[in-house]
Structure formats: structure tokens, C-alpha cells
Protein backbone atom coordinates (compact mmCIF):
# COMPACT_ATOMS: atom_id res chain seq x y z
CA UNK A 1 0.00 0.00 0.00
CA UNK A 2 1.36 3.46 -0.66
CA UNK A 3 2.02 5.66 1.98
CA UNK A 4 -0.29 8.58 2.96
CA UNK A 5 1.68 11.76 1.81
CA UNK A 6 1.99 14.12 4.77
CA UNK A 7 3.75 17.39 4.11
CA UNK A 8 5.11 19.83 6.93
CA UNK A 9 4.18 23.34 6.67
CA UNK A 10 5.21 27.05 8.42
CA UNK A 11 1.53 26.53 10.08
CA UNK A 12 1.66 22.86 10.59
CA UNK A 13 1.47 19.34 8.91
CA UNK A 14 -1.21 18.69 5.97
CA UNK A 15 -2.15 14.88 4.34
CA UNK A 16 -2.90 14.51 1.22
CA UNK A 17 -3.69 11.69 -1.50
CA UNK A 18 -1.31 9.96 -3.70
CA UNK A 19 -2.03 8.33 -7.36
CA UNK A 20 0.64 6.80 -10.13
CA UNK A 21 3.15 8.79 -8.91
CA UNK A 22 1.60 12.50 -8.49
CA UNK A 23 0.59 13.81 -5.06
CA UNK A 24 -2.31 16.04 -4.51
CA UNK A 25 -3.39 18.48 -1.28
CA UNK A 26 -6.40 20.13 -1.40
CA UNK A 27 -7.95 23.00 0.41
CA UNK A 28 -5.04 24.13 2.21
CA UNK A 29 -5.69 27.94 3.84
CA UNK A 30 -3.21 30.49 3.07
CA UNK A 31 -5.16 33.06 4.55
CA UNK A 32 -7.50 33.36 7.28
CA UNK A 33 -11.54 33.15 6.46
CA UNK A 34 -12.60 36.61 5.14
CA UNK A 35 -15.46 36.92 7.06
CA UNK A 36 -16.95 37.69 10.16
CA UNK A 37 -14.50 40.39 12.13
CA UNK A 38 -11.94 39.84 8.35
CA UNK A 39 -14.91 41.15 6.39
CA UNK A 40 -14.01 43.64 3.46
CA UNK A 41 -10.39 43.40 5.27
CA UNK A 42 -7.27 42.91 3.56
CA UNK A 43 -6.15 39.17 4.12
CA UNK A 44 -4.36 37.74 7.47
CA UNK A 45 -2.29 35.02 8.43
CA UNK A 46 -3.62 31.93 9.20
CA UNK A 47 -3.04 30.95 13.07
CA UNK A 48 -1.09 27.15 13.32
CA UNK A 49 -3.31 24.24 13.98
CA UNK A 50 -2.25 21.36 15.88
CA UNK A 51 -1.60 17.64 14.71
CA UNK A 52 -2.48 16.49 11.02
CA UNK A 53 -5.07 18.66 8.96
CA UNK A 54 -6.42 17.23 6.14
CA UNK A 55 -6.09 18.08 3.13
CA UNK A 56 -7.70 15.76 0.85
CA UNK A 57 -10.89 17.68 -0.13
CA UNK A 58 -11.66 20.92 -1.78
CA UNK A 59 -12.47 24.13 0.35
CA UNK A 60 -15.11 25.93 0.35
CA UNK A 61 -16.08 28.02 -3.17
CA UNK A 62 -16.42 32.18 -2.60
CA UNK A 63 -19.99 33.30 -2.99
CA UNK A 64 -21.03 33.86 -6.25
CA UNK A 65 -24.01 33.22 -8.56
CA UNK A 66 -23.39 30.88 -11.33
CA UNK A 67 -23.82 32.16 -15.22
CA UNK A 68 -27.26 32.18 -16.30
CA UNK A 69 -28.65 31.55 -20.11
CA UNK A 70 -26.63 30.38 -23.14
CA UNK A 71 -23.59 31.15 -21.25
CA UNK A 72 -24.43 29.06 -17.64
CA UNK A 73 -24.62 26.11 -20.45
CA UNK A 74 -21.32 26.28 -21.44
CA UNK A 75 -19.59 27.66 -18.41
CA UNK A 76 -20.15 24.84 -15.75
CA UNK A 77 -19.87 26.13 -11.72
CA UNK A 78 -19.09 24.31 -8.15
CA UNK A 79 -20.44 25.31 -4.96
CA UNK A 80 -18.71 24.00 -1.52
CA UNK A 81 -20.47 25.81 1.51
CA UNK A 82 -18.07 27.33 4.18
CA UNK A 83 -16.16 30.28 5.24
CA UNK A 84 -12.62 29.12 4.77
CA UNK A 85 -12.22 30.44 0.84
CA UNK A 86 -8.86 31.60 0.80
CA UNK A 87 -7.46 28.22 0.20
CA UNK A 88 -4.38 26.22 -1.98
CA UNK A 89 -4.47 23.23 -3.98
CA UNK A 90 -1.35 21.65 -5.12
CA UNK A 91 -0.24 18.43 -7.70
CA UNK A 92 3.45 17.47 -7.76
CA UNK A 93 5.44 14.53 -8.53
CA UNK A 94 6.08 12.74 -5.92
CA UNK A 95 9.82 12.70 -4.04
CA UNK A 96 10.29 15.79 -6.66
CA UNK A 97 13.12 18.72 -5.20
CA UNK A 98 13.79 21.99 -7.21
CA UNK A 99 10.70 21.59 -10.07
CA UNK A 100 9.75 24.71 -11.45
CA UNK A 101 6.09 26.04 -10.22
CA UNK A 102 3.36 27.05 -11.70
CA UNK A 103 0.33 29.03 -10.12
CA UNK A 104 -3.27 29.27 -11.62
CA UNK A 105 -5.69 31.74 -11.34
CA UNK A 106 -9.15 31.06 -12.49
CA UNK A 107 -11.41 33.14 -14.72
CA UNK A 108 -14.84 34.22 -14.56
CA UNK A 109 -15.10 38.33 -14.62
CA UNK A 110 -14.19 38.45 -10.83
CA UNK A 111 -16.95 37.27 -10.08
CA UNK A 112 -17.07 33.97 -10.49
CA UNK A 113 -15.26 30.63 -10.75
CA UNK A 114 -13.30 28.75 -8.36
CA UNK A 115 -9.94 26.31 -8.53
CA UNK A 116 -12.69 23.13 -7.54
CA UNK A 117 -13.62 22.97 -11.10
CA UNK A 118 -12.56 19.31 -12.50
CA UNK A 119 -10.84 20.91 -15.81
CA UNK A 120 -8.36 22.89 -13.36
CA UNK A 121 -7.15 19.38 -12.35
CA UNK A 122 -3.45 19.84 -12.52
CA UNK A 123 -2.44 16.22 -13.04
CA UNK A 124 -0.78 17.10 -16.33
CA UNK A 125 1.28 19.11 -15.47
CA UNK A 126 2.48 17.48 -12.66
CA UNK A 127 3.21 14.73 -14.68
CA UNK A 128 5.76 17.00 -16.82
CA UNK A 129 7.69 17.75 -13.86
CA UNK A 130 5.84 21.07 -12.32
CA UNK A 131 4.81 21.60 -9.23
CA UNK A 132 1.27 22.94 -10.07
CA UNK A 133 -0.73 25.34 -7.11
CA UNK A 134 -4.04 26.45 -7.40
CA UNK A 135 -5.95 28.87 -5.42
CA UNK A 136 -9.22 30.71 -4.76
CA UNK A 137 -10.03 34.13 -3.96
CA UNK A 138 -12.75 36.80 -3.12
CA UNK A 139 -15.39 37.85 -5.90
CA UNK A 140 -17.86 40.16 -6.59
CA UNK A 141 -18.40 42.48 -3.91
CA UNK A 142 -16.60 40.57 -1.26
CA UNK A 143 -13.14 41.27 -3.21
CA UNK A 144 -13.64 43.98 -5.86
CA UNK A 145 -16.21 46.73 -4.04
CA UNK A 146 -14.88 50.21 -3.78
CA UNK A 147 -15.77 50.90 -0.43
CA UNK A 148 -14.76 53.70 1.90
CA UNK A 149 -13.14 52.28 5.00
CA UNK A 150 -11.93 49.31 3.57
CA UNK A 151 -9.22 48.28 1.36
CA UNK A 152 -9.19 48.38 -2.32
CA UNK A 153 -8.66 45.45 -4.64
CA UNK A 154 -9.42 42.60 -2.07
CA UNK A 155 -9.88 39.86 -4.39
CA UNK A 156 -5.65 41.06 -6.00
CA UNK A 157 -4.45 41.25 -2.72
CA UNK A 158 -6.13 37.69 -1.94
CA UNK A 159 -3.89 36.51 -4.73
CA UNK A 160 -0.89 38.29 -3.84
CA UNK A 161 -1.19 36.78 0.05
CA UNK A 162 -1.21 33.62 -2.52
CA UNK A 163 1.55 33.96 -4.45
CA UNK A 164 3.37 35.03 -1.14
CA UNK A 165 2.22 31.75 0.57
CA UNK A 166 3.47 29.52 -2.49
CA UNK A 167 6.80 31.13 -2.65
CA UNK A 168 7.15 30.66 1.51
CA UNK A 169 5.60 26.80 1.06
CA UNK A 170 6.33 25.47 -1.81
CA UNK A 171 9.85 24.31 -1.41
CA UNK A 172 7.92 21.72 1.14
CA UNK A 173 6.12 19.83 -2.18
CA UNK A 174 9.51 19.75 -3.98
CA UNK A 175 8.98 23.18 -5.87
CA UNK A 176 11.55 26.00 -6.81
CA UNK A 177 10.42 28.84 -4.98
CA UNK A 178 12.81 30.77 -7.82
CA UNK A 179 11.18 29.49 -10.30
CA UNK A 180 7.39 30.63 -10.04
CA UNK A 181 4.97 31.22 -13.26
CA UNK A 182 2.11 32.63 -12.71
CA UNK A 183 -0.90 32.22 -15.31
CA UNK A 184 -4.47 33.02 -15.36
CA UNK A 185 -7.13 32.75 -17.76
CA UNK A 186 -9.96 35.78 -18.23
CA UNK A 187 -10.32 37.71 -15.14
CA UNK A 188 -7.22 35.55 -14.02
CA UNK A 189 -5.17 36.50 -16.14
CA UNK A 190 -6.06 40.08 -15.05
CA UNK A 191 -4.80 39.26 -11.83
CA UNK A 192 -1.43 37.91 -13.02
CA UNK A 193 -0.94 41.17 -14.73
CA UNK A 194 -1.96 42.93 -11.61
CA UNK A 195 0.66 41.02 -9.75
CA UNK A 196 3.18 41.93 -12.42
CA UNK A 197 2.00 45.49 -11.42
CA UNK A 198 3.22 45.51 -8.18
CA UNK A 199 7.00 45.54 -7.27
CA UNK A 200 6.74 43.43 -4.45
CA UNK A 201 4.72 40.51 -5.93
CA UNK A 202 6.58 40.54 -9.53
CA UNK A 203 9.41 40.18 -7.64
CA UNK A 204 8.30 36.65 -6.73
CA UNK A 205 7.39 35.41 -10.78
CA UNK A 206 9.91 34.15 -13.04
CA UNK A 207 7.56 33.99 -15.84
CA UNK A 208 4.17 34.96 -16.29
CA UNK A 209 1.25 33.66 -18.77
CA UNK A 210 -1.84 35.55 -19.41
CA UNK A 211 -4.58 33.99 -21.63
CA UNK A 212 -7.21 36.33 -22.39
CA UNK A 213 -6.75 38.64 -19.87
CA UNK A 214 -7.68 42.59 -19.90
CA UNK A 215 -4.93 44.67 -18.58
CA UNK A 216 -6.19 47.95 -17.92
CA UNK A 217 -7.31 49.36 -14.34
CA UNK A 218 -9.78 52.31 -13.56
CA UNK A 219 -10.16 55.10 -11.85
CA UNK A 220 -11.21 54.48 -8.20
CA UNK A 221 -14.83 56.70 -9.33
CA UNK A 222 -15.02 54.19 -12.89
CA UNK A 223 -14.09 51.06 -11.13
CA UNK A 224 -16.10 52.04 -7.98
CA UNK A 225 -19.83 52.52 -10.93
CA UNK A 226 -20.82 49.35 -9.97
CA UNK A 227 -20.50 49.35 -5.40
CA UNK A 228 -22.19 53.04 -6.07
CA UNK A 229 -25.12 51.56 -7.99
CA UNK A 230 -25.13 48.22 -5.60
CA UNK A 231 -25.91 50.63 -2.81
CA UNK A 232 -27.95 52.95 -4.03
CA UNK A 233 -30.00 49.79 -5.27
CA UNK A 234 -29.66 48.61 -1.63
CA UNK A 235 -30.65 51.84 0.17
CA UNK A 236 -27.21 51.82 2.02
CA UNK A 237 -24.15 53.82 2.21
CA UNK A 238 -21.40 52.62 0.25
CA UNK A 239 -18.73 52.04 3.33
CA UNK A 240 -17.01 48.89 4.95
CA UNK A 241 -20.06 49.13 7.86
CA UNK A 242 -23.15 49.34 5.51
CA UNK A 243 -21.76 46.63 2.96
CA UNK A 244 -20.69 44.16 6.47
CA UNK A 245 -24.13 44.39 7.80
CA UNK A 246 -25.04 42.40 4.77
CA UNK A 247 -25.29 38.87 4.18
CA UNK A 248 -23.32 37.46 0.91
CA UNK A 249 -26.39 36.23 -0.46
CA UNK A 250 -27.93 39.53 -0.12
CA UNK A 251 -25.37 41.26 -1.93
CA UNK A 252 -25.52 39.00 -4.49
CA UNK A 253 -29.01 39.06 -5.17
CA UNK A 254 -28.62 42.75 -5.77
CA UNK A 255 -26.08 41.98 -8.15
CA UNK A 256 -27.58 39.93 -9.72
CA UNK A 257 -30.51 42.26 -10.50
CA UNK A 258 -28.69 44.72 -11.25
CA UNK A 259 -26.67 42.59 -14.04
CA UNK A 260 -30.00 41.41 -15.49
CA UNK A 261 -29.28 42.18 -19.48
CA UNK A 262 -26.19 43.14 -18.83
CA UNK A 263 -23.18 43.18 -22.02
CA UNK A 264 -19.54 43.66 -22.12
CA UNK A 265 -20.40 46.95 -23.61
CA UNK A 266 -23.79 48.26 -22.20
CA UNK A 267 -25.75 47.89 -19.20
CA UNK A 268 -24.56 47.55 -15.48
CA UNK A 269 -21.07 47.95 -15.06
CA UNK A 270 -18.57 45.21 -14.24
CA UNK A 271 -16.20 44.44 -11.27
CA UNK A 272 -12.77 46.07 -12.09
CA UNK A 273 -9.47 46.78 -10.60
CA UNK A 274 -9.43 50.38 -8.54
CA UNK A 275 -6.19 52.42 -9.09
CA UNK A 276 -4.73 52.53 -5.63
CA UNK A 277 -1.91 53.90 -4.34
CA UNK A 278 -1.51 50.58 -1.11
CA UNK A 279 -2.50 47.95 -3.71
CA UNK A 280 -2.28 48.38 -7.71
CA UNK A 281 -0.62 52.51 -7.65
CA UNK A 282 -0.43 51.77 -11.87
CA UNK A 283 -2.77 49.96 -14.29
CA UNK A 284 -0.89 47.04 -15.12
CA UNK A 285 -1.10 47.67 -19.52
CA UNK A 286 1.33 51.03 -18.47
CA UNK A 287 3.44 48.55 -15.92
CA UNK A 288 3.82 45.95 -18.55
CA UNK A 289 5.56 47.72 -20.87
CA UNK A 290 8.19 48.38 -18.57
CA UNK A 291 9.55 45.30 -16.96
CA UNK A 292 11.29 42.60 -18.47
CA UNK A 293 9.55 39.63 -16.91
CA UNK A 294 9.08 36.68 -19.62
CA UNK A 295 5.67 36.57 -20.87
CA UNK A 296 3.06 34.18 -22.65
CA UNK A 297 0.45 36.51 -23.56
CA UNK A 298 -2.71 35.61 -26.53
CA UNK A 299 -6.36 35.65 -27.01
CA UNK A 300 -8.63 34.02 -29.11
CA UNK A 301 -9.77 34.38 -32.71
CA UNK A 302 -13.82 35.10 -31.78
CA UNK A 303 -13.88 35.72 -28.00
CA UNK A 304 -17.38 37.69 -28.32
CA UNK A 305 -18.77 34.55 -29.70
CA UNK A 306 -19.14 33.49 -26.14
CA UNK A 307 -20.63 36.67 -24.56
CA UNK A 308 -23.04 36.97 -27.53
CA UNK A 309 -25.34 34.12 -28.80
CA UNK A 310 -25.99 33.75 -32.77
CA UNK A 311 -29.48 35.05 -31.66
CA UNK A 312 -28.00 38.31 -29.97
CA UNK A 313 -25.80 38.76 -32.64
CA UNK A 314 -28.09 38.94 -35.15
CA UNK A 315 -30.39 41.13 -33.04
CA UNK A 316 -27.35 43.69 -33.01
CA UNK A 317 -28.55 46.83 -35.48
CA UNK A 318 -26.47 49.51 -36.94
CA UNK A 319 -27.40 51.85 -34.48
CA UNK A 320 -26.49 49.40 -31.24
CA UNK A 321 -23.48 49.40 -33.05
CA UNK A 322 -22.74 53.25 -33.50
CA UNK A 323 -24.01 53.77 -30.07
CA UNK A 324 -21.65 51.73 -28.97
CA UNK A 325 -18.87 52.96 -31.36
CA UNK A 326 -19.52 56.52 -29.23
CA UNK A 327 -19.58 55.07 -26.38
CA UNK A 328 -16.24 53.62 -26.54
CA UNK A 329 -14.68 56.44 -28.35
CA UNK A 330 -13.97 54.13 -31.51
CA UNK A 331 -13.48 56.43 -34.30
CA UNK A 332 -15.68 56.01 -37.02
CA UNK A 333 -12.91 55.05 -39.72
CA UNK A 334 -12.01 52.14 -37.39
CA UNK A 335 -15.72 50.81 -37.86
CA UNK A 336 -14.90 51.37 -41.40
CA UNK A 337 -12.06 49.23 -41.33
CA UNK A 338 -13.31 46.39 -39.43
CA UNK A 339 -16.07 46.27 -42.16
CA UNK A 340 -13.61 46.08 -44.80
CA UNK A 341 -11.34 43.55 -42.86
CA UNK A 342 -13.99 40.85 -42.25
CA UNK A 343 -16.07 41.05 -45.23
CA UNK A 344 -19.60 39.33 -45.24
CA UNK A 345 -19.58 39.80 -41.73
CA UNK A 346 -23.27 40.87 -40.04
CA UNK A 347 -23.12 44.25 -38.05
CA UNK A 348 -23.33 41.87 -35.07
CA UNK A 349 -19.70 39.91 -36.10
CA UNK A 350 -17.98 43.44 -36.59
CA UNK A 351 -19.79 44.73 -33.54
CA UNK A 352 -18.14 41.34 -31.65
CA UNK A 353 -14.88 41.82 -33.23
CA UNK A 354 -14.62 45.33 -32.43
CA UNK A 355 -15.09 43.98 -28.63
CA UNK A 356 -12.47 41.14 -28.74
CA UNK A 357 -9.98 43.66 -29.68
CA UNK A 358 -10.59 46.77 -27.44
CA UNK A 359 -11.06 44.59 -24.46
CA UNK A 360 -8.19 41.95 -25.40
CA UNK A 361 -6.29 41.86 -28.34
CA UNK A 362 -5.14 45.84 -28.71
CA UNK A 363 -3.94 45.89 -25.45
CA UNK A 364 -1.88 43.06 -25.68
CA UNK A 365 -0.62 43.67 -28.94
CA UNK A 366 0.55 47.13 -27.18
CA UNK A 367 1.99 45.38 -24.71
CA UNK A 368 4.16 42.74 -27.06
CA UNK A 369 5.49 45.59 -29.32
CA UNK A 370 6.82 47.34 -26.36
CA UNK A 371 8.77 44.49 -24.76
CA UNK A 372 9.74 42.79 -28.67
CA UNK A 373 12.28 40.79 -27.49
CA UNK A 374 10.73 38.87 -23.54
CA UNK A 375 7.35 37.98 -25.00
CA UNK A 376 5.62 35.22 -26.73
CA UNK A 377 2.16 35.67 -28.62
CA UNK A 378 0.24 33.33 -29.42
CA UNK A 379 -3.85 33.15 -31.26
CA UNK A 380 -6.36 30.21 -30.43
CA UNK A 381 -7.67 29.85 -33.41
CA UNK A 382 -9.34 26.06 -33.62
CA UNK A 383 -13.30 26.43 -34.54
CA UNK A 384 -15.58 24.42 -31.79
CA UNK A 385 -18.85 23.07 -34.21
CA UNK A 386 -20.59 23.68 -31.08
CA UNK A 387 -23.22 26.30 -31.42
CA UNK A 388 -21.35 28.25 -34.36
CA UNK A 389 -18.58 29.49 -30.85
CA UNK A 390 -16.14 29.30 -33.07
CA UNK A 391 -12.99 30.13 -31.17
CA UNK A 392 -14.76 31.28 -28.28
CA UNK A 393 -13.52 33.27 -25.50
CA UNK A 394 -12.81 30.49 -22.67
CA UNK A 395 -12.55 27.34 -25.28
CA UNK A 396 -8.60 27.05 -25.22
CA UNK A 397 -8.41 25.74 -21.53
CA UNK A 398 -9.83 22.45 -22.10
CA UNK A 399 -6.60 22.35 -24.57
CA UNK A 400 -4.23 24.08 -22.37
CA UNK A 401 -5.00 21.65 -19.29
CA UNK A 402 -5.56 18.80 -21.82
CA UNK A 403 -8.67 17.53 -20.75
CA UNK A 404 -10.67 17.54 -23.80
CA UNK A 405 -12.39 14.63 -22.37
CA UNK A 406 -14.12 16.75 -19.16
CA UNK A 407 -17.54 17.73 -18.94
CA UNK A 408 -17.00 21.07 -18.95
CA UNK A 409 -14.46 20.82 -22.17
CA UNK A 410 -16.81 18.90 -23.96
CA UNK A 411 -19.51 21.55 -23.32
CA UNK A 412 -17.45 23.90 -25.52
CA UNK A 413 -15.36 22.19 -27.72
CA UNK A 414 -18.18 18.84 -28.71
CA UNK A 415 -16.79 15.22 -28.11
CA UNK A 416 -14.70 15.59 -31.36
CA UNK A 417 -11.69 18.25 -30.58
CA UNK A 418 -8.19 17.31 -31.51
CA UNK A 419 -6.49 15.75 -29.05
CA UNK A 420 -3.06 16.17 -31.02
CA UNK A 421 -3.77 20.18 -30.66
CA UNK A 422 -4.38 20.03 -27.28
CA UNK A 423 -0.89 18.14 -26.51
CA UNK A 424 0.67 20.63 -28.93
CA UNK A 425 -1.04 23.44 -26.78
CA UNK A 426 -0.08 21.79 -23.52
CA UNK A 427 3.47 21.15 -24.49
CA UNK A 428 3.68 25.04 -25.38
CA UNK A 429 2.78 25.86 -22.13
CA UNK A 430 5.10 23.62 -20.01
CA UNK A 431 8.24 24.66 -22.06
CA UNK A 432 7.97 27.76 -21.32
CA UNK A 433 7.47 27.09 -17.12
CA UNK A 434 9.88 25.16 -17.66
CA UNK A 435 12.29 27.03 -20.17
CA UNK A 436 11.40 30.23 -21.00
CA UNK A 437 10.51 28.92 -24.62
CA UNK A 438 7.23 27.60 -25.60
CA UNK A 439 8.61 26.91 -28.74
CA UNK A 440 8.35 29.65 -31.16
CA UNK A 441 10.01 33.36 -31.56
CA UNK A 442 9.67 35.79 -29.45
CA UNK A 443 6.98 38.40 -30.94
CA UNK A 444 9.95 40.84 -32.37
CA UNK A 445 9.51 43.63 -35.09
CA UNK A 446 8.02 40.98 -36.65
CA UNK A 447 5.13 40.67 -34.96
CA UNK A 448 5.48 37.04 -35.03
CA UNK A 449 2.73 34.81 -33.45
CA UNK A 450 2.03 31.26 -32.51
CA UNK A 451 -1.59 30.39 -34.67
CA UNK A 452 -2.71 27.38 -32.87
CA UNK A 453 -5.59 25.53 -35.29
CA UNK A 454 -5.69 22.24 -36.85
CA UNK A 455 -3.03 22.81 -38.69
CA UNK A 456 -0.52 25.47 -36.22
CA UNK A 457 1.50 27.81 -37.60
CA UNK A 458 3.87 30.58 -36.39
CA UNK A 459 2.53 33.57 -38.53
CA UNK A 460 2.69 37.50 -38.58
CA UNK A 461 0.28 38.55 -36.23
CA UNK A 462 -3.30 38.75 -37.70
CA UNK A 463 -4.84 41.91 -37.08
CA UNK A 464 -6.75 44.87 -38.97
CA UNK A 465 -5.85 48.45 -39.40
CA UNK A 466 -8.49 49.44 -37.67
CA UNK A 467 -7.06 47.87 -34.24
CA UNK A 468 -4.33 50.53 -34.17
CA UNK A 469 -7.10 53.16 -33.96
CA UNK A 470 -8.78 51.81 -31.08
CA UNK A 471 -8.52 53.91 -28.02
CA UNK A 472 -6.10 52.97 -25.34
């Protein structure tokens, strides 16, 4: 019988589980519960326990309401009850010593997701040599409200208390603590930007990957639209005392009103980072630029495809589409040149193009021409059959963790999707945690990207004219 895999930690001793050779410990706190007197605080310690925790099962998921319509049937969602949401998971081969790390952030416009989800399972990696950590943090308006009395930016300073913990810790499941990529997907990859924005968490990654991420923070009045409304809708003052004398589940039903019809580019406003001088003083797309950390940066050919439905596509008129040129300060000629760069396309398509790349790919296009020669780019490009997604925002993961297999792939991608692209994908990924190189140039004045479809390529990068005139 194999051994029961007990690991000693700075707070005490954890037991996990142990399968062909990879050794998994779930729900591990690295901070304390943020609730109760930790409310709308910034995170603390956790306090040492005595004899053997377990570590063998999940932790609890943060409140949060899972997606509703077309998208809550793609986008699955796990609920564990419980207080104790700042929590760890980690895979590594067993009797490993000095394996490069790498540290996943979940998706799910900060307000949803969690690490529990069965395609975040981080077996394969673990069986290329990486120690692989996980983690959970605060959403909604438990990590992201603008409050006054309480700290900004909960939910990025949950993750930096993370990253912190896995660089004290890790050396204890065999990782490198020097050797530390963190990635994130969506919202998550947000966050790993946001840790690249601050000096004393970038100091901590090696290498960073951000898959779909948007890079830019707000004003603390912009970012702070949607805690103002939330109250106002509440009758309450928007302050740490008003927003702790409600329950979770209250504050999320008023989000979730006020969401109600909601679109990346109309309607309630979304949870975003607040400037702030303690926790994020720059936005990270001005930080970026700067620093010379190694970075795996891309989006995906038709992200919008996700957020809008063939049906609200086609329901998209001209003048949705101008109103939302003004209110997004797109010039006119950029319209123009969208038009002219997809043509055929419906109103709707150029409407969700013109999203993908002021949200996504113009920033990060930005970003890669001002540090040519320390970043790889790479485009998802692989069609899913499924619902005419297309390469939809969200559909590379079941590739990148390469489970095409899991429910929640399958949702996306159909029972069908190459398994050869998604250990082409995967391989990508762990050369460069483990190397630097995922195994194609580095972006240069050549704009050179990694096209992953059925047949990859490394090409120049695909974009209009029009993307240069986008604001930002």
C-alpha cells in the first residue's frame, strides 16, 4: 500500500492523497476566512493548527451566482459551503526537489469561478515535472467593491497573500520557490498582470502567462460605478459598515438584478481593478511595458462569440453598433475598417470583433510591441462546431490543461476536438514554465505569433488596421 503523503508546513502538517506517482493536497488555507470580524479586510495570516489537517478535499467556493442563459450552459460552476475560501491546492510529482512552479488563477469576470472545477485538475502538469498550485479568492463584492473604509482590490491582494504563501511553502512539495509562473485565464489573467504590477509581488514570478486577460485598471470613481449603484439599489451607504451588515447572499441578489441584461459593452457595469496607491498605484497595460519579466500573452480568434449568442448577434442593429462605437470612443474610420477587414460579416460579427480587440487583443498587442524581445504571442484559433462558438472566449483551456475529455471541455469544444492540438497546446505551455521557450520566436519587429488551429503555424500577427485606432 502506498504511503499517505503528509507534508510539513510554516503553520503545521497537511495529508494529502497519492495516485501513479503525483501527489495532490487540497484545500489548504493560506489566509484566514474573510469573514466575520476579516470582512471587506485585507487578508491575514492563518493561526497554526495542531496535529495532522487534512487536506484531501476541496475548500469551500467564494460566494457567487453561477452564469445564467446560453452562457451558464457552457460555463459549468461548483459550490462548496463554508467560510474558509482563501485556500491552496497543489499536484506534484512525488519525491520531486527543485521543479519549477506554476500558479493558476481562475477566470470568470471576478466574479465567479473557483480552482474546484474538474478541468483545473493539474495532473498534467504534474506529470511534466511542475509543481502545479491552485488557489481561490474573493469575488464580486466581497473582493472587488470600492468601499470607503476598507481596502481596495481585495480579491488582488487575496492573490498576492497567494503567491506570497506559495513562494514561503512550496519548497515543502519539492517546488523552486525561484522558479514561479504565474498564469491566469480571463479575469485571471487580469490578476497575473496585476501582480506583475506591483514591485513586491513581480518580484516573486519568473515567468508569467496571461490567456485572455484585460490589462487595464480604472479610476477608483469608474471602477467604484458598480458598489455606487449596488448601494444605491440597496438603500445603504457605500462604506465597509453598511456593505458588512449584509449577508453574501444579499449582496448577491442585488447583483444579480442589477446585471439582469447586462453586455460587455452596455448595461450595469462590471467588477474592475481600482487604481490605488496601497494595492495596484499603476494599471498594469502602463506597468507591462516596462519590466522585463518573460511573458506568454494571446487571445482568441472570436472571443465575443461566447458573450453573444448567434441570436444576440443577429439582433445587433447599426445603431447598437454606432451607439456603442460613441460610447467607446472608436473612431468612425475604425468601424470602417473592421467592415472592410472581415467582409460578409453581419453588423453583429464586426460589432463582436470590435469587442475582442478593445477589451483583449489591442492591449496586448501594445503590450508585445513594447517588450519585442521577452514575449511570446500566441492566437487560439481552432473552430468548436458547437453552437457556431467558433474560437470562443474560454474554449482554449480544455486544450491548455488537456482535458478535452471533461464535462466542462466537452460543453465547448463537442466530443470531437483534436487531441493532437491540445498536446501541442499543452506542451507550449510547459516549455515555457519550464524554459522560458514555448517553442516559437519571441513576438519581435516581426510581430510574429504562434496560430494554434488544426493545422498550427507561427505567422505574422493577424490583425486589422483598424485595431491601431482603437482607443487605449
Amino acid at each position: 500500500m502506498t504511503p499517505v503523503p503528509h507534508v510539513t508546513l510554516s503553520n503545521g502538517i497537511v495529508r494529502g492523497t497519492e495516485e501513479a506517482g503525483i501527489v495532490r493536497y487540497l484545500g489548504i488555507p493560506y489566509a484566514q476566512a474573510p469573514f466575520g470580524e476579516n470582512r471587506f479586510r485585507a487578508p491575514r495570516s492563518v493561526a497554526s493548527w495542531e496535529g495532522v489537517r487534512d487536506a484531501t478535499q476541496f475548500g469551500p467556493t467564494p460566494p457567487q451566482v453561477p452564469y445564467a442563459g446560453a452562457i451558464g450552459e457552457l460555463l459549468g460552476s461548483v459550490r462548496i459551503d463554508g467560510d474558509d475560501i482563501l485556500t491552496a491546492n497543489v499536484w506534484a510529482p512525488s519525491g520531486t526537489s527543485g521543479a519549477p512552479v506554476l500558479l493558476w488563477i481562475h477566470g470568470g469576470a471576478l466574479e465567479r469561478g473557483t480552482a474546484a472545477l474538474p478541468l483545473y485538475d493539474g495532473t498534467v502538469f504534474a506529470a511534466a515535472g511542475i509543481v502545479f498550485v491552485s488557489i481561490n479568492y474573493r469575488l464580486g463584492s466581497e473582493g472587488f467593491s470600492v468601499l470607503e473604509g476598507a481596502p481596495r482590490n481585495l480579491g488582488l491582494r487575496d492573490a498576492a497573500a497567494a503567491l506570497e504563501w506559495v513562494y514561503r511553502e512550496v519548497g515543502a512539495f519539492g517546488g523552486d520557490p525561484a522558479q514561479i509562473t504565474a498564469m491566469g485565464e480571463s479575469a485571471g489573467g487580469a490578476i497575473v498582470a496585476g501582480l506583475l504590477a506591483r514591485d513586491e509581488s513581480r518580484e516573486l514570478i519568473r515567468r508569467a502567462i496571461i490567456e485572455s486577460g484585460p490589462l487595464q485598471a480604472q479610476t477608483p470613481k469608474k471602477a467604484g460605478r458598480v458598489t455606487a449603484q449596488l448601494a444605491k439599489r440597496l438603500g445603504v451607504r457605500a462604506d465597509r459598515d453598511a456593505f458588512a451588515a449584509l449577508t453574501p447572499e444579499q449582496l448577491l441578489e442585488a447583483r444579480r438584478a442589477q446585471s439582469a441584461g447586462s453586455s460587455p459593452l452596455g448595461g450595469a457595469p462590471g467588477f474592475q481593478f481600482a487604481i490605488d496607491p496601497d494595492s495596484l498605484p499603476r494599471s498594469p497595460h502602463e506597468v507591462l511595458k516596462e519590466i522585463d519579466t518573460p511573458l506568454l500573452i494571446g487571445s482568441n480568434t472570436d472571443e465575443y462569440r461566447l458573450w453573444f449568442p448567434p441570436e444576440a448577434l443577429a439582433g445587433i442593429s447599426e445603431l447598437k453598433l454606432q451607439a456603442a462605437r460613441l460610447l467607446s470612443r472608436i473612431p468612425r474610420r475604425a468601424v470602417n475598417e473592421y467592415r472592410s477587414a472581415f467582409p460578409g460579416a453581419s453588423t453583429g460579427e464586426v460589432f463582436g470583433q470590435l469587442v475582442t480587440d478593445l477589451m483583449l487583443r489591442a492591449p496586448l498587442s501594445r503590450v508585445a510591441a513594447a517588450r519585442p524581445g521577452v514575449t511570446h504571442v500566441y492566437e487560439f484559433a481552432w473552430p468548436s462546431p458547437v453552437r457556431d462558438l467558433r474560437a470562443a472566449h474560454a474554449l482554449e483551456l480544455g486544450f491548455v490543461f488537456d482535458r478535452l475529455d471533461d464535462a466542462e471541455a466537452e460543453r465547448m469544444a463537442g466530443p470531437g476536438a483534436p487531441r493532437e492540438l491540445a498536446v501541442e497546446i499543452n506542451s507550449a505551455w510547459v516549455g515555457f514554465v519550464t524554459s522560458g521557450d514555448p517553442g516559437w520566436p519571441v513576438y519581435g519587429s516581426g510581430r510574429r505569433t504562434r496560430l494554434f488551429d488544426a493545422d498550427s503555424a507561427t505567422v505574422t500577427q493577424r490583425r486589422t488596421a483598424g485595431m491601431d485606432l482603437l482607443p487605449g
